[in-house]
PDB file of N, CA and C in Angstrom:
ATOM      1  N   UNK A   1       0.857  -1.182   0.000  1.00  0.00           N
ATOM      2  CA  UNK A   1       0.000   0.000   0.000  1.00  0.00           C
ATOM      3  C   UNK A   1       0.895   1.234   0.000  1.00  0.00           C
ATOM      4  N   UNK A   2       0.358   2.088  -0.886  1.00  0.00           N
ATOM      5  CA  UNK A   2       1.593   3.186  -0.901  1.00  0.00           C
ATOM      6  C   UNK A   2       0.937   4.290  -1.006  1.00  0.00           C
ATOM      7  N   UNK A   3       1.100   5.571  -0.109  1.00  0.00           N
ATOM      8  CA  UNK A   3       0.182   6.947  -0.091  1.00  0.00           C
ATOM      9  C   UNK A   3       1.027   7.479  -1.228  1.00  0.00           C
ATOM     10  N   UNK A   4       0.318   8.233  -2.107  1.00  0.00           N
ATOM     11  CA  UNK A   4       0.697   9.436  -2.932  1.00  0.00           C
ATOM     12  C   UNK A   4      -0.244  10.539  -3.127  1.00  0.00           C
ATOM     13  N   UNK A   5       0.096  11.844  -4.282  1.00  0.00           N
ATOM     14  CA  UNK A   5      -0.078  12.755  -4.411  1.00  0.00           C
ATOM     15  C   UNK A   5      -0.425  12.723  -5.978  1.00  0.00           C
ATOM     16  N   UNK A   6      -1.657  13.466  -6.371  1.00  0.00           N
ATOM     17  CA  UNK A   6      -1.844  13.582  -7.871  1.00  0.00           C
ATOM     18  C   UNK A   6      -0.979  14.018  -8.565  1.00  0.00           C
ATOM     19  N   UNK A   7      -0.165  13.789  -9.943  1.00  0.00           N
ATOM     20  CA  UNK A   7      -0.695  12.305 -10.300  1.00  0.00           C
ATOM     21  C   UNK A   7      -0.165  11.245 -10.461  1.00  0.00           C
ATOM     22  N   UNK A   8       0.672  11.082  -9.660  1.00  0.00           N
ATOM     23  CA  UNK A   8       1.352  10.156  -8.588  1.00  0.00           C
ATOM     24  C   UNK A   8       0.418   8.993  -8.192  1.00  0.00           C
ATOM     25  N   UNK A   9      -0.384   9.167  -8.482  1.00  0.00           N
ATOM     26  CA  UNK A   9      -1.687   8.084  -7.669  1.00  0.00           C
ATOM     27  C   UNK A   9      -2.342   7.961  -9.179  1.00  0.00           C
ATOM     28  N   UNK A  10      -2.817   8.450  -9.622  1.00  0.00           N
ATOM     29  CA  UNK A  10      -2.969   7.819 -10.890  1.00  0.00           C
ATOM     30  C   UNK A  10      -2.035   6.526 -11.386  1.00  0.00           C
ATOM     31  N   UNK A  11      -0.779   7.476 -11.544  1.00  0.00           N
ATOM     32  CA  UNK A  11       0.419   6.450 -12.355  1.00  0.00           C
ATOM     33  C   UNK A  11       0.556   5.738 -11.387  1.00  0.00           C
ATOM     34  N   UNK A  12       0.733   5.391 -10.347  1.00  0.00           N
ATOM     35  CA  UNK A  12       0.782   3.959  -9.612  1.00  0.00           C
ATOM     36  C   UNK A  12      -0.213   2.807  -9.823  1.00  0.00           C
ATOM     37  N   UNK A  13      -1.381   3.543  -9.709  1.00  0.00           N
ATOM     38  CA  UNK A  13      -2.647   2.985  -9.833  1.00  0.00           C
ATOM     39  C   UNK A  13      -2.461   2.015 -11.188  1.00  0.00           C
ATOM     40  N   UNK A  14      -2.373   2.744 -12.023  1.00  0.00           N
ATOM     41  CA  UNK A  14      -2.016   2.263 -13.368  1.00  0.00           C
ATOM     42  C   UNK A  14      -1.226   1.036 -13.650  1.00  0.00           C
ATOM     43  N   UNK A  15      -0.084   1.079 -13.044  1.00  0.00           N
ATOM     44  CA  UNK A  15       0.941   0.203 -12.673  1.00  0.00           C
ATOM     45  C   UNK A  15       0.872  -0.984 -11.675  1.00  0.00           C
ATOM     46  N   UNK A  16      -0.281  -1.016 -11.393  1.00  0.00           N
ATOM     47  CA  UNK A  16      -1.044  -2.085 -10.120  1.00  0.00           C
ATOM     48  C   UNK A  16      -0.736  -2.090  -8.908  1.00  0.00           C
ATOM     49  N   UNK A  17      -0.115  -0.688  -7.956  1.00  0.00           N
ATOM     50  CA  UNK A  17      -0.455  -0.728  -7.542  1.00  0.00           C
ATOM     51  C   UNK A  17      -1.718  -0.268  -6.202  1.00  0.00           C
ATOM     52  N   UNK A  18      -1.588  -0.410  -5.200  1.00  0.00           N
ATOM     53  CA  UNK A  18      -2.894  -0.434  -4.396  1.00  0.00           C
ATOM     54  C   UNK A  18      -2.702   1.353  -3.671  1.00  0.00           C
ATOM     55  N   UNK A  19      -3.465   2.520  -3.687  1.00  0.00           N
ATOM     56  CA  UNK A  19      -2.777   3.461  -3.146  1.00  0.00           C
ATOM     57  C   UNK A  19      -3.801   3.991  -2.627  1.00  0.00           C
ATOM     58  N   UNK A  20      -3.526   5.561  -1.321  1.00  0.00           N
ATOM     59  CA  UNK A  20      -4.185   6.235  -0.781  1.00  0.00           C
ATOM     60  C   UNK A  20      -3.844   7.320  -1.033  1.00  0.00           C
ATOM     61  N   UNK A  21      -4.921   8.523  -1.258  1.00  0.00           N
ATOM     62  CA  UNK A  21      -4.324   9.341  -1.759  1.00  0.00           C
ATOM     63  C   UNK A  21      -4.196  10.401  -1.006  1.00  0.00           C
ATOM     64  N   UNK A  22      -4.050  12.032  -0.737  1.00  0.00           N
ATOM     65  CA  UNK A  22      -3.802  12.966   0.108  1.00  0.00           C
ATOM     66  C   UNK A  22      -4.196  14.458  -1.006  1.00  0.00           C
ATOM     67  N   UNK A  23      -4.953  14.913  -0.714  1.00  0.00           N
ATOM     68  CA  UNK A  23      -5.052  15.909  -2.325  1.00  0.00           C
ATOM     69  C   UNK A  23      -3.824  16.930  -1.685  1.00  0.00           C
ATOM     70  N   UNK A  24      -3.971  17.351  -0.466  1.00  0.00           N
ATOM     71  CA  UNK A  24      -3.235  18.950  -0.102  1.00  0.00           C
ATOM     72  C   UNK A  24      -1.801  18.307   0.727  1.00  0.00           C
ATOM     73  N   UNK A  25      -2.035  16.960   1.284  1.00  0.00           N
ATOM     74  CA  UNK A  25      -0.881  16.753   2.390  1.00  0.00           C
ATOM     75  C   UNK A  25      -1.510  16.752   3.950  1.00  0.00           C
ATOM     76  N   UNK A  26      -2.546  17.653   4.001  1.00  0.00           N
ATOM     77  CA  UNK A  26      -2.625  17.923   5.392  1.00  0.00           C
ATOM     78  C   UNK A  26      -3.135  17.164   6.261  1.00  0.00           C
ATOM     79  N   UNK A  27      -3.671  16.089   5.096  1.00  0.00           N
ATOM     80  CA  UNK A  27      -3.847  15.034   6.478  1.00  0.00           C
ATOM     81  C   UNK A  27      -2.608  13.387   6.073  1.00  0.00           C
ATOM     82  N   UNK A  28      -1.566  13.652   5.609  1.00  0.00           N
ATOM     83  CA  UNK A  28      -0.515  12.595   5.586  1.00  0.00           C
ATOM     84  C   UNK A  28      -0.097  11.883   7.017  1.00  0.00           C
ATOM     85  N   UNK A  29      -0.124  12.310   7.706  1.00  0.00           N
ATOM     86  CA  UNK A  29       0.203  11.822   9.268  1.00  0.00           C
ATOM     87  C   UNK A  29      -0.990  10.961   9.070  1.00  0.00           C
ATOM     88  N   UNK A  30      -2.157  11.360   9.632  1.00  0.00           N
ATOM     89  CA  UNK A  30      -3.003  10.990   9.615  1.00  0.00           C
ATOM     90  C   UNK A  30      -3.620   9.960   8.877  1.00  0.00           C
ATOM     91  N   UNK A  31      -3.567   9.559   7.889  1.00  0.00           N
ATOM     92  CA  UNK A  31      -3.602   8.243   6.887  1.00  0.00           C
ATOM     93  C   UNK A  31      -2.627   7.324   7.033  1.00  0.00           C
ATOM     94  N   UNK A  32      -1.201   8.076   7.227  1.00  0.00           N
ATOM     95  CA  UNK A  32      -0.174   6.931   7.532  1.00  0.00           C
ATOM     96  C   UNK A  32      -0.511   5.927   8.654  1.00  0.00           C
ATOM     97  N   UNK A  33      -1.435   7.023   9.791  1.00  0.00           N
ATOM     98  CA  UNK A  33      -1.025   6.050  10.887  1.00  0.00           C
ATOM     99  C   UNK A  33      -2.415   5.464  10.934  1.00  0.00           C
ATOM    100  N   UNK A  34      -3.035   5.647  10.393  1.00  0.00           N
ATOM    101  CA  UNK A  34      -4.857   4.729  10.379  1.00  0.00           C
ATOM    102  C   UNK A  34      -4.104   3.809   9.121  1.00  0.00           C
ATOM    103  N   UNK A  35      -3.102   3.977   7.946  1.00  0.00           N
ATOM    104  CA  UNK A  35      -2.739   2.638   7.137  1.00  0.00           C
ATOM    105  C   UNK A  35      -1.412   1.845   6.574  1.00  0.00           C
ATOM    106  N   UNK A  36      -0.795   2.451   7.658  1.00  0.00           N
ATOM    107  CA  UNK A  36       0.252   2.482   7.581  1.00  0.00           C
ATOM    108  C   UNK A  36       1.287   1.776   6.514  1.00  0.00           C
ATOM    109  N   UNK A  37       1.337   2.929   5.237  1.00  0.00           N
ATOM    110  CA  UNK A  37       1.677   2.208   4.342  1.00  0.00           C
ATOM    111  C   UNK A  37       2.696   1.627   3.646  1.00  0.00           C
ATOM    112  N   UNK A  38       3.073   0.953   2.735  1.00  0.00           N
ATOM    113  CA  UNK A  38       4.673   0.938   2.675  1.00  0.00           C
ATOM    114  C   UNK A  38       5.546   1.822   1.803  1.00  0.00           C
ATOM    115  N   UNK A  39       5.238   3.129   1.362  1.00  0.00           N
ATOM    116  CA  UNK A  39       5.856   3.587   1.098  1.00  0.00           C
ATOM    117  C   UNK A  39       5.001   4.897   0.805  1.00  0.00           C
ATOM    118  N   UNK A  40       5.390   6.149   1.270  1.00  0.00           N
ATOM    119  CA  UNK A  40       4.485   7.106   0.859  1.00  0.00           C
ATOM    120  C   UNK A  40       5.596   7.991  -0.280  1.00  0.00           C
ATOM    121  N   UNK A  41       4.836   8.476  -0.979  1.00  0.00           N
ATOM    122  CA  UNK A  41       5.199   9.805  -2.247  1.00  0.00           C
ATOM    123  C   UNK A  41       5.102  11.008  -1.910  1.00  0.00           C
ATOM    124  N   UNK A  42       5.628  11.773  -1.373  1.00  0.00           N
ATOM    125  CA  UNK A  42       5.434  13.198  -1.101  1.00  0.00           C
ATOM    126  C   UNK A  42       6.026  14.019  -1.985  1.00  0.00           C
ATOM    127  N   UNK A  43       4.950  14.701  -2.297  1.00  0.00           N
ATOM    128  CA  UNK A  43       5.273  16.062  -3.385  1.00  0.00           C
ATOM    129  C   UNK A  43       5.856  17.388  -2.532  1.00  0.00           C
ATOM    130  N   UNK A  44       6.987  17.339  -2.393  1.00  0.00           N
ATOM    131  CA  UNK A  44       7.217  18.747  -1.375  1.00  0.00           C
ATOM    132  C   UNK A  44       6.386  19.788  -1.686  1.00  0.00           C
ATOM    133  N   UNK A  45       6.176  20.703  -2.915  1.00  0.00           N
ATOM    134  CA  UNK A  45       5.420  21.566  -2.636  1.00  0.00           C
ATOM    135  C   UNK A  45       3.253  21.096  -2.553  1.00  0.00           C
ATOM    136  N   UNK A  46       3.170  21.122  -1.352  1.00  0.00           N
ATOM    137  CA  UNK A  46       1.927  21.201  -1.547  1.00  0.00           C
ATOM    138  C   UNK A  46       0.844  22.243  -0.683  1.00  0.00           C
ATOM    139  N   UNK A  47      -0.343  22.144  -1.296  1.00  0.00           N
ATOM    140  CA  UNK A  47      -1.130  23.430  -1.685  1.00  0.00           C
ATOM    141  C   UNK A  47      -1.363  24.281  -0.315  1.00  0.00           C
ATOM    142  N   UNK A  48      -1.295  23.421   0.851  1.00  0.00           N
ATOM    143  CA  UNK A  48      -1.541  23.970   2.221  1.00  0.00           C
ATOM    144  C   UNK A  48      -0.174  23.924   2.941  1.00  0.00           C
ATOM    145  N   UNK A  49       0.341  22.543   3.134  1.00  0.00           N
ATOM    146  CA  UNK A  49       1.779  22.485   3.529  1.00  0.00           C
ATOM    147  C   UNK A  49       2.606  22.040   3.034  1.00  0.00           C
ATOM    148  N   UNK A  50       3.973  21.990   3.943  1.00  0.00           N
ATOM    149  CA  UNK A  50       5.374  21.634   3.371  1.00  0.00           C
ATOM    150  C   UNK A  50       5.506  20.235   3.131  1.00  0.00           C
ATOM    151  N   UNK A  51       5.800  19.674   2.376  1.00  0.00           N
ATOM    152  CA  UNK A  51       6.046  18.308   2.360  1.00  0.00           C
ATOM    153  C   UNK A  51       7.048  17.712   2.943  1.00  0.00           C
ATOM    154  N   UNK A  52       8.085  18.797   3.396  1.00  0.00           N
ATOM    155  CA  UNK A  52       9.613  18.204   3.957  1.00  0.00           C
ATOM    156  C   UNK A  52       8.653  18.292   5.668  1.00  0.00           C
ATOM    157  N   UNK A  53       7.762  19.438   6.387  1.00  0.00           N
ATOM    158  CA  UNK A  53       7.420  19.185   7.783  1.00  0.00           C
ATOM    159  C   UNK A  53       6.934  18.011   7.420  1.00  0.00           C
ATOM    160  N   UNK A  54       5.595  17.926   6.359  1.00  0.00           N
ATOM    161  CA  UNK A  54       4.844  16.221   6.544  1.00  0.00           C
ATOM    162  C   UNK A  54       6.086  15.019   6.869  1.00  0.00           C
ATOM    163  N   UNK A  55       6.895  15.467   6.779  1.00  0.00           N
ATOM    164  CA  UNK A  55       7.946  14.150   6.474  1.00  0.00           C
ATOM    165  C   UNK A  55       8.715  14.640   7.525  1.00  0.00           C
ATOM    166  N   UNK A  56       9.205  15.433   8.154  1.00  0.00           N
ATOM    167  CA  UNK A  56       9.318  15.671   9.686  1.00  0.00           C
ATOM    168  C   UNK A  56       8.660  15.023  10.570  1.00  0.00           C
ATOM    169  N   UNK A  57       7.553  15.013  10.550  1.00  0.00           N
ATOM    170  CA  UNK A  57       6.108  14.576  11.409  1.00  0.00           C
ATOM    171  C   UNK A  57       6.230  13.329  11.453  1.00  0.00           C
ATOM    172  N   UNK A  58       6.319  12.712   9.858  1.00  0.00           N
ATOM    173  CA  UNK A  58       6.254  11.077   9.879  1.00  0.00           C
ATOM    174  C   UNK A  58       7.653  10.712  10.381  1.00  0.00           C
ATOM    175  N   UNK A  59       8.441  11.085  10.117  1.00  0.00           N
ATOM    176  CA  UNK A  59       9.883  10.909  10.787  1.00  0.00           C
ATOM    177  C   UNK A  59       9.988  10.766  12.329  1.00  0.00           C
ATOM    178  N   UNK A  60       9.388  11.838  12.861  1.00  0.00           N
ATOM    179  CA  UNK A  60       9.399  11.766  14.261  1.00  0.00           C
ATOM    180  C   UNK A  60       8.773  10.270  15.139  1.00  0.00           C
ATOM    181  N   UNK A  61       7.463  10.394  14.402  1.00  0.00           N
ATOM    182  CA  UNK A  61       6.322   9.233  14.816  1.00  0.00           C
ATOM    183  C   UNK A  61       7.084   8.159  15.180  1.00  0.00           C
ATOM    184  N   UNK A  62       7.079   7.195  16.422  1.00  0.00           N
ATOM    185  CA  UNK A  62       8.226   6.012  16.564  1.00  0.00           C
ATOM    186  C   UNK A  62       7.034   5.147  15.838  1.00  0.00           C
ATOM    187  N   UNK A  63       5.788   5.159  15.533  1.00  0.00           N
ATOM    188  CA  UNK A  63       5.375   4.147  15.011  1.00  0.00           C
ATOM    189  C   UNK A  63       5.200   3.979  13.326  1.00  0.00           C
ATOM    190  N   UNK A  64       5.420   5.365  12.728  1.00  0.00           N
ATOM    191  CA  UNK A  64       5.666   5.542  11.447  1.00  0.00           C
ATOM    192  C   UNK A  64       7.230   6.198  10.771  1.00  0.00           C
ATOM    193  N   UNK A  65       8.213   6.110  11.588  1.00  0.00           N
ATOM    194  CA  UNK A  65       9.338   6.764  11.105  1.00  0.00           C
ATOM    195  C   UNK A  65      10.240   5.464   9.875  1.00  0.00           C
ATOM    196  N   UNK A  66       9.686   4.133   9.818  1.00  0.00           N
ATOM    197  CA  UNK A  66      10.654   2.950   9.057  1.00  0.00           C
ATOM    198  C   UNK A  66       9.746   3.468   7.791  1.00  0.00           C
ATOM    199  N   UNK A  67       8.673   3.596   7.450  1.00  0.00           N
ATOM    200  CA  UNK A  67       8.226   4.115   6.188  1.00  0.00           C
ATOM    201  C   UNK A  67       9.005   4.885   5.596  1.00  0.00           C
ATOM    202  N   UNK A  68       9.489   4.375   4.294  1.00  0.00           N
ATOM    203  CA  UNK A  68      10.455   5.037   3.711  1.00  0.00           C
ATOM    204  C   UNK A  68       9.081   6.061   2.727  1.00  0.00           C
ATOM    205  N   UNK A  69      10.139   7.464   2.201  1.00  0.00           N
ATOM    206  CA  UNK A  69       9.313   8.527   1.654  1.00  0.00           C
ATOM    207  C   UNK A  69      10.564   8.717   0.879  1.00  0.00           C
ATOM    208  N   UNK A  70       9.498   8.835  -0.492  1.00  0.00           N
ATOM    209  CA  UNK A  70       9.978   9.388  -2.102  1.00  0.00           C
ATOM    210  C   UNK A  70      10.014  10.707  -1.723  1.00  0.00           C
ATOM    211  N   UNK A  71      10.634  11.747  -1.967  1.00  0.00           N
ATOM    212  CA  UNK A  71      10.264  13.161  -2.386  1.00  0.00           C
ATOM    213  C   UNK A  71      10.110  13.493  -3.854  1.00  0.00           C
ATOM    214  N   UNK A  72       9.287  14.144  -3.794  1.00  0.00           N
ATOM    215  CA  UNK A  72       8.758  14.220  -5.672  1.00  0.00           C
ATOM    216  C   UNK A  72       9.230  15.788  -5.817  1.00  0.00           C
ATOM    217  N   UNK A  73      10.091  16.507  -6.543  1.00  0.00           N
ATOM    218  CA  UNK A  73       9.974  18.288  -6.062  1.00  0.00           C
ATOM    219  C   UNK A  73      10.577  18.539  -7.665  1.00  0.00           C
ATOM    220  N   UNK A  74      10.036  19.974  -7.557  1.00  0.00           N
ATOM    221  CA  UNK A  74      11.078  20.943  -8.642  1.00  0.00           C
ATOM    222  C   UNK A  74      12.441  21.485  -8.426  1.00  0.00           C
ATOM    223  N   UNK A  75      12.346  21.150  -7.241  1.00  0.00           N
ATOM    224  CA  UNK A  75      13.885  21.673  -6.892  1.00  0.00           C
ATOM    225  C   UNK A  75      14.715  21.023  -6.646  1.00  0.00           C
ATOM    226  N   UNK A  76      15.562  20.030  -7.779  1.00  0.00           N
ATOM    227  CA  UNK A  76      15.863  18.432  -7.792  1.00  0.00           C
ATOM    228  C   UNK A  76      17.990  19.684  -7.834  1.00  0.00           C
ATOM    229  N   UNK A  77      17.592  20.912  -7.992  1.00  0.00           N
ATOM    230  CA  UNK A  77      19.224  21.496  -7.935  1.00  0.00           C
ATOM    231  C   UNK A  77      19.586  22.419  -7.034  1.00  0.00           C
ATOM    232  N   UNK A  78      20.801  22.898  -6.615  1.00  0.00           N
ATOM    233  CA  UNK A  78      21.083  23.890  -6.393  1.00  0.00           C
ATOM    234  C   UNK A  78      20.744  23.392  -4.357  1.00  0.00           C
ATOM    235  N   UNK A  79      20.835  22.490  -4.008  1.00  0.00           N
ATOM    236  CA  UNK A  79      21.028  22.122  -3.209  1.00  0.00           C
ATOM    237  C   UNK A  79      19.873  21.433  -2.382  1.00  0.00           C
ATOM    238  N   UNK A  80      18.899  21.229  -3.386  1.00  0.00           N
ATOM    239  CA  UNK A  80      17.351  20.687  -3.187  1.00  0.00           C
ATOM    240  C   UNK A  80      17.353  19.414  -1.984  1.00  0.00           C
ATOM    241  N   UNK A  81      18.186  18.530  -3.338  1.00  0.00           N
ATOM    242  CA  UNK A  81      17.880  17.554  -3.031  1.00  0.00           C
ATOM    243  C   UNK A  81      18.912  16.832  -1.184  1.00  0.00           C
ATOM    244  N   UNK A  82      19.759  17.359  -1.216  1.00  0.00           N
ATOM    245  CA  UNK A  82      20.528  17.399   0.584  1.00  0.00           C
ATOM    246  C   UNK A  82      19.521  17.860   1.379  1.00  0.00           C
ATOM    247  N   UNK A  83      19.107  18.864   1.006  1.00  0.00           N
ATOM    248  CA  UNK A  83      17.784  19.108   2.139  1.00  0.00           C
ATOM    249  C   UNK A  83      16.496  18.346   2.381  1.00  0.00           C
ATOM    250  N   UNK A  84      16.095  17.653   1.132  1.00  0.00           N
ATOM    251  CA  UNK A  84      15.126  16.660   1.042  1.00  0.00           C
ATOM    252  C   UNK A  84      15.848  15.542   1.853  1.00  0.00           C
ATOM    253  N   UNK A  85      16.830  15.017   2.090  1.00  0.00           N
ATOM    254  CA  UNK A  85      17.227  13.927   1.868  1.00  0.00           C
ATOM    255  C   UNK A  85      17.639  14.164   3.535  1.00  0.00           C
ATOM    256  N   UNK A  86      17.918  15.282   4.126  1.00  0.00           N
ATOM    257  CA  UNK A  86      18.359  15.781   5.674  1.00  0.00           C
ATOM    258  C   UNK A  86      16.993  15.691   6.678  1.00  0.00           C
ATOM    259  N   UNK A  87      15.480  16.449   5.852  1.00  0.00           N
ATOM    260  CA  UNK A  87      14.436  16.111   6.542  1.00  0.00           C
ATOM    261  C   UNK A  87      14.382  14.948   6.670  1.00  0.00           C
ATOM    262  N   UNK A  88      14.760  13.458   6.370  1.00  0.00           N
ATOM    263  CA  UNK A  88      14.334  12.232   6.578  1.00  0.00           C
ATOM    264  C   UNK A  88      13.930  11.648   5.173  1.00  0.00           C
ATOM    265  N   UNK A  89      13.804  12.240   4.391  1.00  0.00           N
ATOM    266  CA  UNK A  89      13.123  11.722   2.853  1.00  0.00           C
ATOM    267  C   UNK A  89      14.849  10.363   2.386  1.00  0.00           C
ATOM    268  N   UNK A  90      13.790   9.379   2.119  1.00  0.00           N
ATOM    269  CA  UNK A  90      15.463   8.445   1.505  1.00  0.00           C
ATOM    270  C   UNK A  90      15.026   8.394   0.469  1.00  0.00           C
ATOM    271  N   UNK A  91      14.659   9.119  -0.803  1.00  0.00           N
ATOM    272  CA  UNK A  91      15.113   9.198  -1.891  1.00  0.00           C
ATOM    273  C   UNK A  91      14.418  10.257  -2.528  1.00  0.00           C
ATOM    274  N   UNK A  92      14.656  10.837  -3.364  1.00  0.00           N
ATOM    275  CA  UNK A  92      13.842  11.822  -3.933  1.00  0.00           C
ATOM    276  C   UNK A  92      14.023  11.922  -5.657  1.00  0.00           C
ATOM    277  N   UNK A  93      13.095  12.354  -5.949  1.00  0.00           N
ATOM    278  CA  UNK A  93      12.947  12.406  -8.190  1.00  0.00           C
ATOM    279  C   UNK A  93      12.514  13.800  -8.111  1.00  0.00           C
ATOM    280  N   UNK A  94      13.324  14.219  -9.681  1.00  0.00           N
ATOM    281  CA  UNK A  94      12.536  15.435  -9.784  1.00  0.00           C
ATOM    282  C   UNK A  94      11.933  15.545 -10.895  1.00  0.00           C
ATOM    283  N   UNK A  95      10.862  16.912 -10.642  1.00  0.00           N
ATOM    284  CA  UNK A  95       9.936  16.902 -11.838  1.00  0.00           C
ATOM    285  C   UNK A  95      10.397  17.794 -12.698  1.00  0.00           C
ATOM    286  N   UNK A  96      10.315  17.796 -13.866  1.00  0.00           N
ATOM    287  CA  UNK A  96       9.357  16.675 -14.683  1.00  0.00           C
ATOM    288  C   UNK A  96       9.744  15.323 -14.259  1.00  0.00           C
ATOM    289  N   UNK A  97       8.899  13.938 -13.718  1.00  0.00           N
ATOM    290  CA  UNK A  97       9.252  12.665 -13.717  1.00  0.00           C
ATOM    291  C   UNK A  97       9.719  11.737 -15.055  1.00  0.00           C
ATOM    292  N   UNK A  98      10.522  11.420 -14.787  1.00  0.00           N
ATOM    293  CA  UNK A  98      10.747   9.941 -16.144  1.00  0.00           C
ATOM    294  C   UNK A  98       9.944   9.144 -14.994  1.00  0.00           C
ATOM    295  N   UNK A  99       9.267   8.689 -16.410  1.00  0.00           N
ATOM    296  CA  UNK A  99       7.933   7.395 -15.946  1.00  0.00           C
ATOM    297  C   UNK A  99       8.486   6.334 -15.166  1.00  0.00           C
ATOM    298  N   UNK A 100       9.416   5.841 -16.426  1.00  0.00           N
ATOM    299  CA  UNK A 100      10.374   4.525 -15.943  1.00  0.00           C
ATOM    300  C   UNK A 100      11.142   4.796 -14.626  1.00  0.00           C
ATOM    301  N   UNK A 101      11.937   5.930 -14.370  1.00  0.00           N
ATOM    302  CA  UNK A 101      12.883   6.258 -13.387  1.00  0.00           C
ATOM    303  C   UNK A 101      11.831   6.379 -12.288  1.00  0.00           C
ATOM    304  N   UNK A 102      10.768   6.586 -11.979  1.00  0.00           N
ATOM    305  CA  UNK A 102       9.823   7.158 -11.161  1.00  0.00           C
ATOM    306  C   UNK A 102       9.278   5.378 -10.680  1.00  0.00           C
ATOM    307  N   UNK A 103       9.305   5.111 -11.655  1.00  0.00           N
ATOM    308  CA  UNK A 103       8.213   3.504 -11.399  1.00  0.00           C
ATOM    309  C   UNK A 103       9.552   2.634 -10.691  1.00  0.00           C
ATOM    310  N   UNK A 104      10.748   2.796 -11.289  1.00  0.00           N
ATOM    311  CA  UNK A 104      11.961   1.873 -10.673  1.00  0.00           C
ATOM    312  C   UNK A 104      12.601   2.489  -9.155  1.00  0.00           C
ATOM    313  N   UNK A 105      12.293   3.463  -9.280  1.00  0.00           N
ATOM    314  CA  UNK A 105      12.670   4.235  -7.743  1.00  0.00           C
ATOM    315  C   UNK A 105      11.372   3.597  -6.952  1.00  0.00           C
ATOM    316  N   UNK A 106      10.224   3.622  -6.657  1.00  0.00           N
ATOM    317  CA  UNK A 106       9.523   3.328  -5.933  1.00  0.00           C
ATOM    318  C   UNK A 106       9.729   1.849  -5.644  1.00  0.00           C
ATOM    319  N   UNK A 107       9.799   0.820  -6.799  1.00  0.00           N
ATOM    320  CA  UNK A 107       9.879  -0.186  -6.700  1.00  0.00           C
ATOM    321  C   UNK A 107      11.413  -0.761  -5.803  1.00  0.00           C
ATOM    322  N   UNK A 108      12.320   0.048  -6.002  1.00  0.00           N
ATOM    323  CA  UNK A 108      13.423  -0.102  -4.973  1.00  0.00           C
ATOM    324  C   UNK A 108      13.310  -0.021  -3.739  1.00  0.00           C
ATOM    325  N   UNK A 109      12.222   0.487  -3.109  1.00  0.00           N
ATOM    326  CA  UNK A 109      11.890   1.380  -2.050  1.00  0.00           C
ATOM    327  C   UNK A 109      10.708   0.300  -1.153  1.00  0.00           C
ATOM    328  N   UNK A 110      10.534  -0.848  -1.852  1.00  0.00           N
ATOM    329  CA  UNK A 110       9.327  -1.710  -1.766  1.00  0.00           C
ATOM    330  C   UNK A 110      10.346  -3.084  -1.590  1.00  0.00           C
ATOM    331  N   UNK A 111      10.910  -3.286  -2.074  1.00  0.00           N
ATOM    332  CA  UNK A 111      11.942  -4.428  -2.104  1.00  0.00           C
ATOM    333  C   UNK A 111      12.028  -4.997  -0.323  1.00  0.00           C
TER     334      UNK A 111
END
């Protein structure tokens, strides 16, 4: 089971697999820990909050911190991705996504 972010949840979906989705982020804690899933997608920028606090939050949680988190962002330069990767995020893609690179990163992350 893997939480993502539109359209992130589409293309998984697509790809078989099983997902929950989050439209804004603001309730990501909150789904993780009612489903605790195996891998969530976080889009850093989202429409209400930060995606690096959501991933603070889940980080902290002792009962959700082994959930590994994708970071999905535009700001894959210029020192993006160390900071994604310092909040707790273990891996991150940037957008624009390669389909393939996007579908083989998650699937590493599931292993």
């Amino acid at each position: 089971l893997k939480m993502g972010v539109l359209p992130f949840n589409d293309l998984l979906q697509a790809h078989g697999y099983n997902t929950l989705q989050s439209v804004d982020g603001a309730d990501t804690v909150e789904l993780a820990r009612k489903h605790h899933p195996d891998l969530v997608v976080m889009d850093i920028q989202l429409p209400k909050v930060s995606g690096l606090d959501r991933t603070k939050e889940l980080k902290a949680d002792a009962d959700l911190k082994d959930i590994p988190v994708l970071a999905v962002t535009a700001f894959a330069l210029d020192g993006g991705i160390e900071r994604i990767l310092d909040a707790g995020c273990e891996d991150a893609i940037g957008k624009p996504i390669s389909v393939p690179l996007f579908l083989e990163t998650v699937e590493k992350h599931l292993l």
